[in-house]
N, C-alpha and C. Protein backbone atom coordinates (compact mmCIF):
# COMPACT_ATOMS: atom_id res chain seq x y z
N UNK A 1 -34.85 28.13 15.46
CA UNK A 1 -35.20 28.98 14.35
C UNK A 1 -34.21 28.79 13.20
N UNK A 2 -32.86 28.40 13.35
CA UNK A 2 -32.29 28.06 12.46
C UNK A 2 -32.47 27.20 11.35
N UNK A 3 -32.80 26.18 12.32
CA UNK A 3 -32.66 24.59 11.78
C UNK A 3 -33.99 25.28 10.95
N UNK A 4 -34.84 25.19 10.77
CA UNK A 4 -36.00 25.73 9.59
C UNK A 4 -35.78 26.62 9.12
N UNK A 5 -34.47 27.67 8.50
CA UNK A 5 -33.91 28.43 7.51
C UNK A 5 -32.93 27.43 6.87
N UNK A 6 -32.08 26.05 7.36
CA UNK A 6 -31.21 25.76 7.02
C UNK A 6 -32.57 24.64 5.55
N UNK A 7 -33.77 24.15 5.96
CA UNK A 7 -34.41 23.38 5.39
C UNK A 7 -34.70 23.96 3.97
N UNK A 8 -34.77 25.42 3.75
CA UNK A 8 -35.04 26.01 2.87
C UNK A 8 -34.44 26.11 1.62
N UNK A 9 -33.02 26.52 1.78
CA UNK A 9 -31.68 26.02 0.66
C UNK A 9 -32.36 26.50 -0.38
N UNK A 10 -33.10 27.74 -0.75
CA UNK A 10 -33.13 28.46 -2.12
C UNK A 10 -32.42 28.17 -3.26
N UNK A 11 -30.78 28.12 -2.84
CA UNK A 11 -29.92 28.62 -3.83
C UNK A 11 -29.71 26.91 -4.51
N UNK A 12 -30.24 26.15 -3.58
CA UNK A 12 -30.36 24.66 -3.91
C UNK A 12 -31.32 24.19 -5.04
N UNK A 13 -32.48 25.08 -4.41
CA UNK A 13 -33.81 24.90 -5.89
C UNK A 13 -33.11 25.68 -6.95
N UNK A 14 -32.82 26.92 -6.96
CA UNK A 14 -32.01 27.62 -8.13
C UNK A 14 -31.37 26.70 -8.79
N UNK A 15 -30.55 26.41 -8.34
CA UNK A 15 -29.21 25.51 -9.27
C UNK A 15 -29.69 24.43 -9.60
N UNK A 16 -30.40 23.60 -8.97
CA UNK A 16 -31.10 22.56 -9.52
C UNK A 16 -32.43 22.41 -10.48
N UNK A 17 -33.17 23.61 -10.45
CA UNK A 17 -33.92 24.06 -11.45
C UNK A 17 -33.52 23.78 -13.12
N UNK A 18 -32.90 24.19 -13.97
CA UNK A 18 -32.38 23.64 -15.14
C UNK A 18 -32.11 22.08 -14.98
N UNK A 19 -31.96 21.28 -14.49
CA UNK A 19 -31.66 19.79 -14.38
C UNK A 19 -33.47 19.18 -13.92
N UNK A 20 -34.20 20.12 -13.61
CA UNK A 20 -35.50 19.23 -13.14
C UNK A 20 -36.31 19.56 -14.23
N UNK A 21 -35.81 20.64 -14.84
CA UNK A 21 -36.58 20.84 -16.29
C UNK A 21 -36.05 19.92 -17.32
N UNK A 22 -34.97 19.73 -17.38
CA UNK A 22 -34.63 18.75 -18.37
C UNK A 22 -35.22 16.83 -18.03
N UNK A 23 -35.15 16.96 -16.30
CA UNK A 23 -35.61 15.46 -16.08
C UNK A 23 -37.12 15.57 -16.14
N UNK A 24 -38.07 16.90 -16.36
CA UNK A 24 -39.21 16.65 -16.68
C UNK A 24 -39.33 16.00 -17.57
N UNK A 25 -38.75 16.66 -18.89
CA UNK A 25 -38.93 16.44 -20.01
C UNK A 25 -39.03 14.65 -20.30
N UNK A 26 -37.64 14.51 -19.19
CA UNK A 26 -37.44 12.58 -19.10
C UNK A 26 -38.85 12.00 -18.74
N UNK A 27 -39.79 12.95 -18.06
CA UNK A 27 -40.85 12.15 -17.53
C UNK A 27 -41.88 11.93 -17.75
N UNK A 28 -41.83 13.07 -18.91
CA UNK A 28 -42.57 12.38 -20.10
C UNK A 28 -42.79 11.55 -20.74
N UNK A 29 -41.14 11.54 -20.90
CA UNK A 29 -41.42 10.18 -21.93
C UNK A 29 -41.44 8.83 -20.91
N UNK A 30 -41.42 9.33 -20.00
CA UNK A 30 -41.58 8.03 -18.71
C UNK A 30 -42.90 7.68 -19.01
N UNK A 31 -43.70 8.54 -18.93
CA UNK A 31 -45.24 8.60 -18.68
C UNK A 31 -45.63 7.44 -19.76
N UNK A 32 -45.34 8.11 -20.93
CA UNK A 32 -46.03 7.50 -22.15
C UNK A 32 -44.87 5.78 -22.35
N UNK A 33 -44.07 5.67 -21.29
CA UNK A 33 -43.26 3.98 -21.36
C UNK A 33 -44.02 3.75 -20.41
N UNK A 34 -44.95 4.01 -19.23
CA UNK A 34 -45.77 3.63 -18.35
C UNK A 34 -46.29 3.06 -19.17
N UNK A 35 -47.09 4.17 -19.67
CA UNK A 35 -48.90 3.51 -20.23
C UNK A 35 -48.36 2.68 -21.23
N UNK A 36 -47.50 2.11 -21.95
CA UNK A 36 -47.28 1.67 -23.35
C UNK A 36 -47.08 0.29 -22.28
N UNK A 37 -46.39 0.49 -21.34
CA UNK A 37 -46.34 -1.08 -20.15
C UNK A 37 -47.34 -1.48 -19.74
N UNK A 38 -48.52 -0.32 -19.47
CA UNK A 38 -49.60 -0.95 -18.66
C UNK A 38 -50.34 -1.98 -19.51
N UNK A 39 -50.43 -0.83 -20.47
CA UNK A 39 -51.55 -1.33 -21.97
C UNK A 39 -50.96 -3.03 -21.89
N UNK A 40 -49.61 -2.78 -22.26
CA UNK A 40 -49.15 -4.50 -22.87
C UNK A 40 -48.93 -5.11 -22.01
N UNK A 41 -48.79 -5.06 -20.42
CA UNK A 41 -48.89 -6.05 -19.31
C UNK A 41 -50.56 -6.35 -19.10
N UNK A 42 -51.26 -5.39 -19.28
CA UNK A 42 -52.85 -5.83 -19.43
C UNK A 42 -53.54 -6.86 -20.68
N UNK A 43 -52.40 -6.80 -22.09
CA UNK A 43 -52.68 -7.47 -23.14
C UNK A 43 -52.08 -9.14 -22.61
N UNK A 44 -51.13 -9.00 -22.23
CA UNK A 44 -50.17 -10.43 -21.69
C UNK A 44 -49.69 -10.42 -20.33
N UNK A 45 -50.33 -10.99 -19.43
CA UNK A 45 -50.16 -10.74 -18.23
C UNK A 45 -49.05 -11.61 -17.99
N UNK A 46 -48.29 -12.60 -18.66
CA UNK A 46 -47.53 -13.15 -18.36
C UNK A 46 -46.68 -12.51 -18.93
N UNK A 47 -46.42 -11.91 -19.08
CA UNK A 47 -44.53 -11.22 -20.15
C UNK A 47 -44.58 -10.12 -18.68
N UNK A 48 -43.56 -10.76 -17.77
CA UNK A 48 -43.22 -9.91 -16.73
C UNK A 48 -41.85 -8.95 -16.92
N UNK A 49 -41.53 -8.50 -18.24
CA UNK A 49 -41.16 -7.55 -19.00
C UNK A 49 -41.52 -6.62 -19.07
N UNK A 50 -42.82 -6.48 -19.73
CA UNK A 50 -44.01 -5.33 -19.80
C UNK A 50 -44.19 -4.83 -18.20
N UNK A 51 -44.05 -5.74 -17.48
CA UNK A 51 -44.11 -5.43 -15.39
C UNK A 51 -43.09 -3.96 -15.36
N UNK A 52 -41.66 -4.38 -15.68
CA UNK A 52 -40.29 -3.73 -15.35
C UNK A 52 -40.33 -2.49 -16.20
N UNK A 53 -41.35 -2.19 -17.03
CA UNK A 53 -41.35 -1.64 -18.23
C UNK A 53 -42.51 -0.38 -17.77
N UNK A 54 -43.20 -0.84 -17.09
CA UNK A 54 -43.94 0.03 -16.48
C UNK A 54 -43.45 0.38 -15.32
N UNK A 55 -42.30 -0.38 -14.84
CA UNK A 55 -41.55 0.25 -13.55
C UNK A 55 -40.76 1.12 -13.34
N UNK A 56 -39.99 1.06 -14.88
CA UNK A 56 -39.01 2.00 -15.00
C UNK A 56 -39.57 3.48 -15.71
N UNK A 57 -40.89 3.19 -16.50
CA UNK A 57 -41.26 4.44 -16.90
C UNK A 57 -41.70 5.28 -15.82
N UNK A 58 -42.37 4.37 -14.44
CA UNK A 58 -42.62 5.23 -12.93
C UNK A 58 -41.94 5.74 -12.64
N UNK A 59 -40.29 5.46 -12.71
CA UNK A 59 -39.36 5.91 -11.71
C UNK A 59 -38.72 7.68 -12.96
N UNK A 60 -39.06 7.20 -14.08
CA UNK A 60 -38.75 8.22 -14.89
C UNK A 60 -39.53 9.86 -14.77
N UNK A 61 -40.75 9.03 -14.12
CA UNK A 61 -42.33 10.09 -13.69
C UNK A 61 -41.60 11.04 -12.64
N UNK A 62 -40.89 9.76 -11.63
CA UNK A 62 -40.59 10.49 -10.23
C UNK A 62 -39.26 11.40 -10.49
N UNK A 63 -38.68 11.34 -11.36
CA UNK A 63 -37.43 12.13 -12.02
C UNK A 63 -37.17 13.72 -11.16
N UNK A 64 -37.98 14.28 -11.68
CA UNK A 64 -37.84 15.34 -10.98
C UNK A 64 -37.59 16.51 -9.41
N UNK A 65 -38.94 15.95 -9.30
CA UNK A 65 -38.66 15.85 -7.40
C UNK A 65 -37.29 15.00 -7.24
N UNK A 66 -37.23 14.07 -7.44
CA UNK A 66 -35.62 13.41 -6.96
C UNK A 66 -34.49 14.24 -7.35
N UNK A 67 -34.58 14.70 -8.31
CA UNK A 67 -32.94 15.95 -8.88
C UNK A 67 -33.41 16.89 -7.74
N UNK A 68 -34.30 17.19 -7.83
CA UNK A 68 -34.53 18.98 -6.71
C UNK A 68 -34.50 18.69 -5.79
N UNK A 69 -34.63 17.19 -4.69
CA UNK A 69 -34.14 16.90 -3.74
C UNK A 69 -32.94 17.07 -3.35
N UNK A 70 -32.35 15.72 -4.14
CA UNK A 70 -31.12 16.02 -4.52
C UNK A 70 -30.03 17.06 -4.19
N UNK A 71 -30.68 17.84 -5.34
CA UNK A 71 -29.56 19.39 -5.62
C UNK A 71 -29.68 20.15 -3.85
N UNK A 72 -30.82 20.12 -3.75
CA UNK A 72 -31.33 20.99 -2.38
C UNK A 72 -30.36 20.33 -0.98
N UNK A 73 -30.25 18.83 -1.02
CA UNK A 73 -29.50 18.78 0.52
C UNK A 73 -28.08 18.81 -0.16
N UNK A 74 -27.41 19.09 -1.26
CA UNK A 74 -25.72 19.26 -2.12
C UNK A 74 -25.74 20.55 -1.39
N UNK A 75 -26.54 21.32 -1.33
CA UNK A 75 -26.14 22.82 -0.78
C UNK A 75 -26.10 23.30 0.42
N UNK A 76 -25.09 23.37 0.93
CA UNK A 76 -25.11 23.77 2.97
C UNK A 76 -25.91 24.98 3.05
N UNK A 77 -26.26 25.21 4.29
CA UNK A 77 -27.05 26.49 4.50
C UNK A 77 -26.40 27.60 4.12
């Protein structure tokens, strides 16, 4: 019964809350470096630039959940 109170770490989402709002905001503008990659890796399929470009705007998407992960196992039970 423990071990599934220790998974919970509230005070982990708390504190990390202000930092997943701000890396939303990052993932926005992730979003719109996605599609601006997809568009121009679909215009030139060879500029494997436009590839990395849509890779890194993904990982900008996933921003969030990763900080609130993050913050959540920084905090002991």
């Amino acid at each position: 019964m423990e071990d599934e109170f220790c998974e919970c770490r509230p005070l982990g989402f708390l504190v990390g809350l202000p930092f997943a709002l701000v890396s939303l905001v990052l993932s926005l503008v992730g979003a719109i470096i996605w599609l601006l990659g997809s568009i121009s890796s679909c215009l030139c399929p060879c500029c494997i630039c436009c590839a990395e470009l849509s890779n890194v705007g993904m990982s900008l998407v996933k921003l969030p959940g990763r900080v609130l992960r993050w913050f959540i196992s920084k905090i002991p039970c």
